[in-house]
Protein backbone atom coordinates (compact mmCIF):
# COMPACT_ATOMS: atom_id res chain seq x y z
CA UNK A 1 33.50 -1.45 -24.55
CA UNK A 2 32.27 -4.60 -23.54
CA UNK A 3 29.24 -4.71 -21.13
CA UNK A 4 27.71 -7.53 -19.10
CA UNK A 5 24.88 -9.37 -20.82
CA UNK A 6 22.09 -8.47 -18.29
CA UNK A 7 22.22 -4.73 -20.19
CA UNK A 8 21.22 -6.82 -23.23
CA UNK A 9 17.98 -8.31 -21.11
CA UNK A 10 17.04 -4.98 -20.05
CA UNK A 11 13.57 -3.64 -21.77
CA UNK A 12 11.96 -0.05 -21.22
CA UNK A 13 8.68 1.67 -21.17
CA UNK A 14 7.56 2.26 -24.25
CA UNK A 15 4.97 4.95 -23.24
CA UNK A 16 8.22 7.26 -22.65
CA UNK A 17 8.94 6.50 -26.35
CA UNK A 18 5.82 7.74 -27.12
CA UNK A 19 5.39 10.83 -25.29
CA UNK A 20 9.01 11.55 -27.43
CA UNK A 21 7.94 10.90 -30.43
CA UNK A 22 4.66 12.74 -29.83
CA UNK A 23 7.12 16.26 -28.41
CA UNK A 24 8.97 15.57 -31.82
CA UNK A 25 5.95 16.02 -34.13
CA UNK A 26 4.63 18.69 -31.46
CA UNK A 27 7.78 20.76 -32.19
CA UNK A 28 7.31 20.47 -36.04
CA UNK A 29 3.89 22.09 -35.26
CA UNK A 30 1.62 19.21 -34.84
CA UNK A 31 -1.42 19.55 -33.35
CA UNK A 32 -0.81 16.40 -30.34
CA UNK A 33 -3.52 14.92 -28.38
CA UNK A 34 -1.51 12.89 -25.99
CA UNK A 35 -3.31 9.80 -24.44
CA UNK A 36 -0.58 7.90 -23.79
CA UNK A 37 1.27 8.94 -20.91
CA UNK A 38 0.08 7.33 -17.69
CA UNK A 39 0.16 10.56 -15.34
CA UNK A 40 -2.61 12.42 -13.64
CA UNK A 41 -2.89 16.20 -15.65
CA UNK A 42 -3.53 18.12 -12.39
CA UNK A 43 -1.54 20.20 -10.19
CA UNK A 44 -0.13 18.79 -7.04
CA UNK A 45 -2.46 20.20 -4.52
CA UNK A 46 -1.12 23.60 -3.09
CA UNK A 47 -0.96 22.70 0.48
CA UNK A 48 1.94 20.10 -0.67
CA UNK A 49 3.78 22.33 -2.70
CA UNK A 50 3.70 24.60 0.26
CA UNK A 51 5.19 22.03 2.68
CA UNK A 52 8.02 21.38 0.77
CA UNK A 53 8.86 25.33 0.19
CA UNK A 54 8.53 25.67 4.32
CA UNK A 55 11.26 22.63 4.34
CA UNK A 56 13.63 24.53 1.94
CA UNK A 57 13.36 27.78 4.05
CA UNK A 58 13.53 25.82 7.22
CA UNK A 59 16.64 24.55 6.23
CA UNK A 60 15.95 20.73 5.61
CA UNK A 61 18.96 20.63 2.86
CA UNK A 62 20.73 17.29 4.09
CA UNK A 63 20.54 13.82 3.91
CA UNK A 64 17.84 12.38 6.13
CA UNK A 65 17.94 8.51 7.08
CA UNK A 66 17.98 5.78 4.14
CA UNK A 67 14.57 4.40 5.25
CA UNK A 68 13.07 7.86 5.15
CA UNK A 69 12.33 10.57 8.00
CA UNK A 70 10.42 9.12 10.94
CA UNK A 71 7.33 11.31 11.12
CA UNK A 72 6.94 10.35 7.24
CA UNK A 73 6.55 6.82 7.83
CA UNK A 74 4.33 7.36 10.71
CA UNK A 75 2.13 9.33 8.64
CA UNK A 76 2.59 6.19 5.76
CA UNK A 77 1.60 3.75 8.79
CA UNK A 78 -1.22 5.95 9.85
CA UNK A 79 -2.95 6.00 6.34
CA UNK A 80 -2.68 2.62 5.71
CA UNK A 81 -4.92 1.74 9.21
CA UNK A 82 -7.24 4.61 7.81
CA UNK A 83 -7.40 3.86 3.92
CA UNK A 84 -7.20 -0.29 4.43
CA UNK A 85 -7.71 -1.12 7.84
CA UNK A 86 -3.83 -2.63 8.10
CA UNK A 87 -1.63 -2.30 10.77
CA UNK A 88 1.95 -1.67 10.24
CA UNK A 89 5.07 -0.76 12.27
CA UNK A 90 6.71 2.48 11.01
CA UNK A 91 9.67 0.84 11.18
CA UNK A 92 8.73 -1.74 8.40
CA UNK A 93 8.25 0.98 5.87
CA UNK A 94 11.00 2.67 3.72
CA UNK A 95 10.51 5.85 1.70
CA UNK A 96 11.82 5.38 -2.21
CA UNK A 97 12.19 8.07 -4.56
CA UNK A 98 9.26 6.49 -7.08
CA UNK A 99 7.56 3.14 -7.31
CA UNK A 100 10.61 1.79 -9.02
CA UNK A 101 12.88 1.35 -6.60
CA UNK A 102 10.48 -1.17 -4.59
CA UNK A 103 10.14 -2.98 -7.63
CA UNK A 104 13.66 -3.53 -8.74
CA UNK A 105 14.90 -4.13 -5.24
CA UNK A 106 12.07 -6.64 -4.98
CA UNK A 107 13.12 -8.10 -7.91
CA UNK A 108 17.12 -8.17 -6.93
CA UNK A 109 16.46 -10.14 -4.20
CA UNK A 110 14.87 -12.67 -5.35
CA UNK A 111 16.13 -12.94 -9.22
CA UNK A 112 18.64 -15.01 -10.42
CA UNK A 113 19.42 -18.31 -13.12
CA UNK A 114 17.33 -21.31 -12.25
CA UNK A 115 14.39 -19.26 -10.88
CA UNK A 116 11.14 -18.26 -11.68
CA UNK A 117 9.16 -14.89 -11.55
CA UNK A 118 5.47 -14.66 -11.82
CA UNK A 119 4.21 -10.92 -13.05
CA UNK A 120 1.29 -9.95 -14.78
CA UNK A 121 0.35 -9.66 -18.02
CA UNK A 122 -0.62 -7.02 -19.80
CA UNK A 123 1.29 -5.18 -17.15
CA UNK A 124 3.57 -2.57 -16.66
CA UNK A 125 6.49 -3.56 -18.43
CA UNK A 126 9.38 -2.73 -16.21
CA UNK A 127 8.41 -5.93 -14.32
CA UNK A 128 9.42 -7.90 -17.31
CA UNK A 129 12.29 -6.35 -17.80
CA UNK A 130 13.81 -6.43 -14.50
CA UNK A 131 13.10 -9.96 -13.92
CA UNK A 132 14.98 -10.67 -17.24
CA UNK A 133 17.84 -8.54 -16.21
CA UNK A 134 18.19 -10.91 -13.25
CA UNK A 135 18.17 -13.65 -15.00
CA UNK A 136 15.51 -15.55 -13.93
CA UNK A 137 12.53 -16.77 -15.64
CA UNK A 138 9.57 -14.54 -16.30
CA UNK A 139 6.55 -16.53 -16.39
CA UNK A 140 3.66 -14.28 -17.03
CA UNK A 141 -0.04 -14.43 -15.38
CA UNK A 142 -2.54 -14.07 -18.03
CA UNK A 143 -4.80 -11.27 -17.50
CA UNK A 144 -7.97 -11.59 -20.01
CA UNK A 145 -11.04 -8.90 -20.84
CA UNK A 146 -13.13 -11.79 -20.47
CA UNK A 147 -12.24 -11.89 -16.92
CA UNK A 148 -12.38 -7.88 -16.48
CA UNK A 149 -8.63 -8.52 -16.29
CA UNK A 150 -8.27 -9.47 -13.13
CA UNK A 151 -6.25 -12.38 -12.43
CA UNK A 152 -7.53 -16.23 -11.75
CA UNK A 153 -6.13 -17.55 -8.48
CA UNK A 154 -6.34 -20.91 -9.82
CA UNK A 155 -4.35 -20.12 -12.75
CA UNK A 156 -1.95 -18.69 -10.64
CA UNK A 157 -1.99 -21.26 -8.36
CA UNK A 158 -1.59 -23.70 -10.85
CA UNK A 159 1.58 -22.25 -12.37
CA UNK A 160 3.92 -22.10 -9.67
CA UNK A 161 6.43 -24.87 -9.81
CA UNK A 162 9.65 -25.58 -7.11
CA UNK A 163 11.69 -22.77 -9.03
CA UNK A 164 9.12 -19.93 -8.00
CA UNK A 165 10.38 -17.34 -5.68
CA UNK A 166 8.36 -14.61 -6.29
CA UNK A 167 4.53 -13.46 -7.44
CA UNK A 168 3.72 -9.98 -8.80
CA UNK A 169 0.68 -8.46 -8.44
CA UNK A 170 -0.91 -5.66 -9.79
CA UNK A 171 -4.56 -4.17 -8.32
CA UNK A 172 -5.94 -1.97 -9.44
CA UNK A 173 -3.91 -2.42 -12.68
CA UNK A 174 -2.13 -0.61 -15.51
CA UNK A 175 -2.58 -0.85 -18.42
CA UNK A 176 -6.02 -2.02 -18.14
CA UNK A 177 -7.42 -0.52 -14.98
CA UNK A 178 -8.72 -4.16 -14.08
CA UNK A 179 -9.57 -4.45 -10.21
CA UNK A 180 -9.02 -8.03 -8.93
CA UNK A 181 -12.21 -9.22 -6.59
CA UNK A 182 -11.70 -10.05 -2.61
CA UNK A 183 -12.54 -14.17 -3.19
CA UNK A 184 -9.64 -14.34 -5.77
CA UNK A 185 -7.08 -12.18 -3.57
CA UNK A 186 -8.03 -14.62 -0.55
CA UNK A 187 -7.80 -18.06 -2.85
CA UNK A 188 -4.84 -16.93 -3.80
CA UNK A 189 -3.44 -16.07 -0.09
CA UNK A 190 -4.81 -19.71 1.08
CA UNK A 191 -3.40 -21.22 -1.98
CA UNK A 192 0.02 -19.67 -1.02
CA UNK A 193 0.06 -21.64 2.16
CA UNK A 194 1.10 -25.10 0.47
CA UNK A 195 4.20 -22.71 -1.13
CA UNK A 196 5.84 -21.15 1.85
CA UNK A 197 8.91 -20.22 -0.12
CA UNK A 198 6.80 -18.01 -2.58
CA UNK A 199 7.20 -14.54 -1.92
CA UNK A 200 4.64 -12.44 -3.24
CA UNK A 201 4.84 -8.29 -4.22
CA UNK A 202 1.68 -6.30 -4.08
CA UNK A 203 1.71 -3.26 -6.44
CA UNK A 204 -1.07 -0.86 -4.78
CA UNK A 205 -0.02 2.33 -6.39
CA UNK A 206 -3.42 2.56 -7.66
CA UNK A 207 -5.31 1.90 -4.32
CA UNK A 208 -7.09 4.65 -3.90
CA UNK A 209 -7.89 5.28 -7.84
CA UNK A 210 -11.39 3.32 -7.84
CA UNK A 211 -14.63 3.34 -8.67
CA UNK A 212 -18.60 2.76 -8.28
CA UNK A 213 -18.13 1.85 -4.62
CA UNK A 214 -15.74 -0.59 -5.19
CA UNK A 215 -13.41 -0.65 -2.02
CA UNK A 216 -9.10 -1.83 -2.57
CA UNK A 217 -8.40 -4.84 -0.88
CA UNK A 218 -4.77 -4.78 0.45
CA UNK A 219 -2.56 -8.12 0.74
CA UNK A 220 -1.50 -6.43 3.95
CA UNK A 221 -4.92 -7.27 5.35
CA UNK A 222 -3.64 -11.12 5.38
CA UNK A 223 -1.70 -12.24 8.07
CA UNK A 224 -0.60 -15.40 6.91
CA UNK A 225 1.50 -13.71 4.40
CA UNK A 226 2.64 -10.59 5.77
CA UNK A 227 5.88 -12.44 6.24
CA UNK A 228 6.81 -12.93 2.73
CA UNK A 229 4.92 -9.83 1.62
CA UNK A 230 6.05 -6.50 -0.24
CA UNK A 231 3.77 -3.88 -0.61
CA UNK A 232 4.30 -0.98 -3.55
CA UNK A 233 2.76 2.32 -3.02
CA UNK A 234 3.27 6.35 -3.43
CA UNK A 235 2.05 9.46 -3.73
CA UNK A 236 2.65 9.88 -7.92
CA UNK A 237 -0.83 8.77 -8.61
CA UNK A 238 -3.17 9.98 -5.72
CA UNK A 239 -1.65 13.05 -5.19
CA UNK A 240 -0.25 14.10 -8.84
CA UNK A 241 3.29 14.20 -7.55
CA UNK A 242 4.85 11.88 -10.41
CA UNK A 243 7.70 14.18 -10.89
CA UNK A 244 8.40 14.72 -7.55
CA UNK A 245 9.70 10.86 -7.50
CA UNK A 246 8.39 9.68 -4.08
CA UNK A 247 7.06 6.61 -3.25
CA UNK A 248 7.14 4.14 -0.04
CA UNK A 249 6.72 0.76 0.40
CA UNK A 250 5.83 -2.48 3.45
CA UNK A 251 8.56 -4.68 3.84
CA UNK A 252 8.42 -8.08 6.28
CA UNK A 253 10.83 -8.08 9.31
CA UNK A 254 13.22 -10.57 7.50
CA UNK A 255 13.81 -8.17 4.41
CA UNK A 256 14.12 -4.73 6.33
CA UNK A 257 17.77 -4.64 6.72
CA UNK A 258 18.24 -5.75 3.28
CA UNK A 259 16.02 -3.04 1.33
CA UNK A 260 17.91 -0.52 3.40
CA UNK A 261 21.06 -1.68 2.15
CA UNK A 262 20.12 -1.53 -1.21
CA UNK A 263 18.78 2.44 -0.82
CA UNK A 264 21.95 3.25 0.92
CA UNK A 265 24.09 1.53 -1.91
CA UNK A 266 21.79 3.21 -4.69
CA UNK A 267 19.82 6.50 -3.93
CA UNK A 268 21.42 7.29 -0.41
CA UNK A 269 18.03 8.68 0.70
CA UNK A 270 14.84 10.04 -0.58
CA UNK A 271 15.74 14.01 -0.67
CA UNK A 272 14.48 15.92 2.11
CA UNK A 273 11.54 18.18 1.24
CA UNK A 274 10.16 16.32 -1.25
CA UNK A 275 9.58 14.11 2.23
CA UNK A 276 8.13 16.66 4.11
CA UNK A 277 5.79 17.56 1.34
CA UNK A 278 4.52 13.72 1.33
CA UNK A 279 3.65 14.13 5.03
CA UNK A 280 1.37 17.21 4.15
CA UNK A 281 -0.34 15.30 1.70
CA UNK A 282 -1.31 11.97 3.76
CA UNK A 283 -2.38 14.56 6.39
CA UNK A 284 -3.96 17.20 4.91
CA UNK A 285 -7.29 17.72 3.47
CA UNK A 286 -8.08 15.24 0.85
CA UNK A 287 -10.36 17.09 -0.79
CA UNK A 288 -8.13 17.67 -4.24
CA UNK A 289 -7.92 14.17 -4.76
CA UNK A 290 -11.55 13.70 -4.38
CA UNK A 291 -12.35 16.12 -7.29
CA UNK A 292 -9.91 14.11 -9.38
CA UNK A 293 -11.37 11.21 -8.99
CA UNK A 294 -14.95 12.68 -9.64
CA UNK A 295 -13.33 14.13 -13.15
CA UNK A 296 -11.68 11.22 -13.75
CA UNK A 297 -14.78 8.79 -13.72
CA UNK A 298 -16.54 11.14 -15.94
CA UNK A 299 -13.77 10.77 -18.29
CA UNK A 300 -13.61 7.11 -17.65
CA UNK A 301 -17.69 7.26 -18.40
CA UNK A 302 -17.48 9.22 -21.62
CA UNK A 303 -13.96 7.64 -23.29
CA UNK A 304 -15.45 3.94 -22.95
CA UNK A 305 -18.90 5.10 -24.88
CA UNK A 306 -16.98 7.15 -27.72
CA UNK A 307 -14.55 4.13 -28.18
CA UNK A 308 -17.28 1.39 -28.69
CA UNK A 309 -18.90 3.37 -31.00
CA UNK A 310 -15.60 3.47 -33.15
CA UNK A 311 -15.69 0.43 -35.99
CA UNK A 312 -13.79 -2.20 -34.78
CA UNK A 313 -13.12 -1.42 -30.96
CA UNK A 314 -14.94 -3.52 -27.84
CA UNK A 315 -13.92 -1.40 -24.84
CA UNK A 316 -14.80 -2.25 -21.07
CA UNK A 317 -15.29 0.45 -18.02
CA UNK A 318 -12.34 -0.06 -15.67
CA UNK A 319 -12.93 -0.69 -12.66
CA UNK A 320 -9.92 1.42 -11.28
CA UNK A 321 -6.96 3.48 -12.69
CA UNK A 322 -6.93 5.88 -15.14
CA UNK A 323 -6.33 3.91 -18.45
CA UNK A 324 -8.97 2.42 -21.24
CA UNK A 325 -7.51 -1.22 -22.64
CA UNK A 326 -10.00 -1.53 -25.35
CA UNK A 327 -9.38 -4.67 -27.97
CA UNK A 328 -8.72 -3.82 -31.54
CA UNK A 329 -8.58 -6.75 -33.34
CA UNK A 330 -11.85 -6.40 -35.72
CA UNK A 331 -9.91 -2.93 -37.17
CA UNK A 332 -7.47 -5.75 -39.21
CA UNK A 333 -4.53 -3.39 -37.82
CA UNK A 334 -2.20 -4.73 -35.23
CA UNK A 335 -1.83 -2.85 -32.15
CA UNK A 336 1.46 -1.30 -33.03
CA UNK A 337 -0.11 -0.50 -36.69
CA UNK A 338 -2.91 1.62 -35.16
CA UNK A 339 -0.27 3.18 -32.45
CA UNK A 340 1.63 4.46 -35.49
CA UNK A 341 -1.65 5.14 -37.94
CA UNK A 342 -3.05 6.78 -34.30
CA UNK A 343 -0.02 9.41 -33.60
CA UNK A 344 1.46 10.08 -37.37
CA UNK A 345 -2.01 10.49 -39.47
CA UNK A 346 -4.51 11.45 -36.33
CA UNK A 347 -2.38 12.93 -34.24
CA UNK A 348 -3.46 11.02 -30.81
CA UNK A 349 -0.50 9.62 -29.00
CA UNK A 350 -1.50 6.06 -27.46
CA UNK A 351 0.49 2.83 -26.40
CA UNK A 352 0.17 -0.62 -28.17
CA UNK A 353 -0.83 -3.62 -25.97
CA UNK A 354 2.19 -5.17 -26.44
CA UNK A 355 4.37 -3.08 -25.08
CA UNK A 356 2.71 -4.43 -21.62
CA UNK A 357 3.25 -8.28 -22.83
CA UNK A 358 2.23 -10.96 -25.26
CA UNK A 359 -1.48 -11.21 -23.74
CA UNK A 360 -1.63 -6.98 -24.69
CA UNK A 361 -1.62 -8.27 -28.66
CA UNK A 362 -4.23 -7.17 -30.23
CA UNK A 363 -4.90 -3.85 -27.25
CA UNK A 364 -4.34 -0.11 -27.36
CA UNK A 365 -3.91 1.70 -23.60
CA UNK A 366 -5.55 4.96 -23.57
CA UNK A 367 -5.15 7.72 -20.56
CA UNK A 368 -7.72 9.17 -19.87
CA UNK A 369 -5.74 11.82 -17.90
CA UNK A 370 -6.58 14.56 -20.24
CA UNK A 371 -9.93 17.39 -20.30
CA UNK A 372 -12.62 15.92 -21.56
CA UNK A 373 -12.62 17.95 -24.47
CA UNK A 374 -9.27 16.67 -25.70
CA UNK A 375 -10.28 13.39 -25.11
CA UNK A 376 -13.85 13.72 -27.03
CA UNK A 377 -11.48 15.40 -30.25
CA UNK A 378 -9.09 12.42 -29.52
CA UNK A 379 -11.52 10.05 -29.93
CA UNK A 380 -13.41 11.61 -33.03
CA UNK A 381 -9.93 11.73 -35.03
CA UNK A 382 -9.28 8.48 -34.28
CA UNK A 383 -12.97 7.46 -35.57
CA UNK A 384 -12.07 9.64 -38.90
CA UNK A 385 -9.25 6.78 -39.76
CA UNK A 386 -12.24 4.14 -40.13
């Protein structure tokens, strides 16, 4: 068979190949501690599970509307005024089964030969590779640990040329749990204004995943953008729903039709329940993912200490997220040699740096989405190798 080239351009994640190769050596009997997998180890809270039961027995078994069902977007629209302060129409928002849709229908639209891309980097990596199955030009936005990797609006600024259709962003970010401060957000909005052809997609997944009082600053916030703006968010994160693939995201007035096109030519519809449960959870007591958070920033707390005090590691505290991006470079092993040394001698499953771009070299990601006891072991096996 002979395919198109774009399936030649297309990358993956390698934190999925990871979390096989990890269930491989697990199945031989290996004793796995699995930091790699970027997934909150919690239950979905109860009074969401229970909302999409009630939706099975109520007999909500059909298609509902590409965009999503009404009273879910409301309830989107309604958090968004209450979390960030923004103001958006219901009818601007479409429900996506996942994160991924947004970003690959994003990335459709404005992709092609002869055009440019910005996304960040170290990042997640499907941006990468859906830009390059586009064929357009990935040109990546340095994000450096001397800069708590967040990204420079200058540097930004200063890298978008005539061919430049689209800017990804990425706050709070994965893989390094970098949090990107107000004055840079707005010098990058006022920058903007000189390129009115620049679209620009916000990734907030992560928006409500931060910590020591820091507050998220959404791009929807910014007027004089929210006509070229798309906005990324979910439930997989806050609520611990990854599997149950729902996400939503902010479109501009201009793009609307389009996106809705694209779900009705691809996924149909988000499936029904799975809805209904994402209501409960946006309106429900928030309580569950207020304990998270409170065990995740011990974690965060305790995995940063152990890993500076391992030979060769410089690790900052995140600002948001649930990941570690600590540099390796004084351990004379490459991030993909410790990966491997890591998960076949150690038995702690982690992702090289370079799997999120060529500013990760020389990085590990660690999850920290894992008891505290696994991750204090993790960390103490991984010391053992120096």
């Amino acid at each position: 068979m002979k395919l198109v080239e774009n399936m030649e351009r297309l990358g993956t994640e390698t934190a999925f190949e990871v979390l096989a190769r990890a269930e491989a050596l697990m199945a031989e009997g290996r004793d796995i501690i699995n930091l790699g997998i970027g997934q909150p180890d919690f239950r979905t809270p109860e009074h969401v599970v229970e909302a999409a039961v009630k939706a099975l027995r109520d007999g909500h078994h059909g298609y509902t509307p590409a965009q999503g069902i009404l009273p879910l977007r409301e309830a989107v629209a309604a958090d968004l005024l209450t979390q960030h302060g923004a103001d958006v129409n219901p009818d601007n928002i479409v429900i996506m089964p996942g994160g991924k849709p947004t970003m690959f229908f994003t990335v459709l639209m404005f992709g092609q030969p002869g055009v440019e891309i910005m996304y960040p980097d170290p990042g997640f990596p499907i941006y990468r590779s859906m830009i390059e199955f586009t064929g357009a030009t990935p040109v990546p936005i340095a994000l450096r640990m001397e800069n708590d990797f967040a990204f420079s609006a200058d540097e930004v600024l200063a890298n978008v040329t005539d061919k430049t259709r689209l800017i990804i962003v990425n706050s709070p970010g994965n893989p390094t749990g970098g949090v990107t401060p107000k004055a840079e957000i707005e010098k990058l909005v006022n920058g903007l204004a000189a390129w009115p052809n620049v679209a620009v997609m916000s990734d907030e997944i992560y928006s409500r995943m931060l910590y020591d009082g820091l507050e998220h600053v959404s791009f929807l916030n910014y007027p004089a953008i929210r006509d070229r703006l798309i906005v990324l968010n979910g439930w997989s994160k806050t609520y611990a729903m990854t599997g149950w693939r729902l996400g939503y995201s902010v479109w501009p007035d201009a793009l609307i039709d389009k996106v809705v096109k694209l779900a009705v030519n691809n996924h149909s519809c988000v499936n029904a329940p799975t809805q209904f449960a994402g209501i409960a959870a946006l309106t429900g007591p928030q309580d569950a993912v207020d304990a998270m958070m409170v065990e995740f920033d011990e974690r965060r707390k305790v995995i940063v200490s152990l890993l500076n005090d391992v030979p060769g590691f410089r690790c900052l505290e995140p600002g948001g997220a649930f990941y570690v991006f600590p540099n390796i470079e004084e351990t004379g092993r490459t991030g993909k040699e410790l990966q491997t040394e890591m998960l076949e001698v150690a038995g702690v499953a982690a992702v090289p740096g370079t799997s999120f771009g060529i500013h990760g070299d020389g990085f590990v990601r660690f999850s920290y989405a894992n008891s505290l006891e696994k991750i204090q072991e993790a960390v103490e096996r991984i010391g053992a190798l120096f």
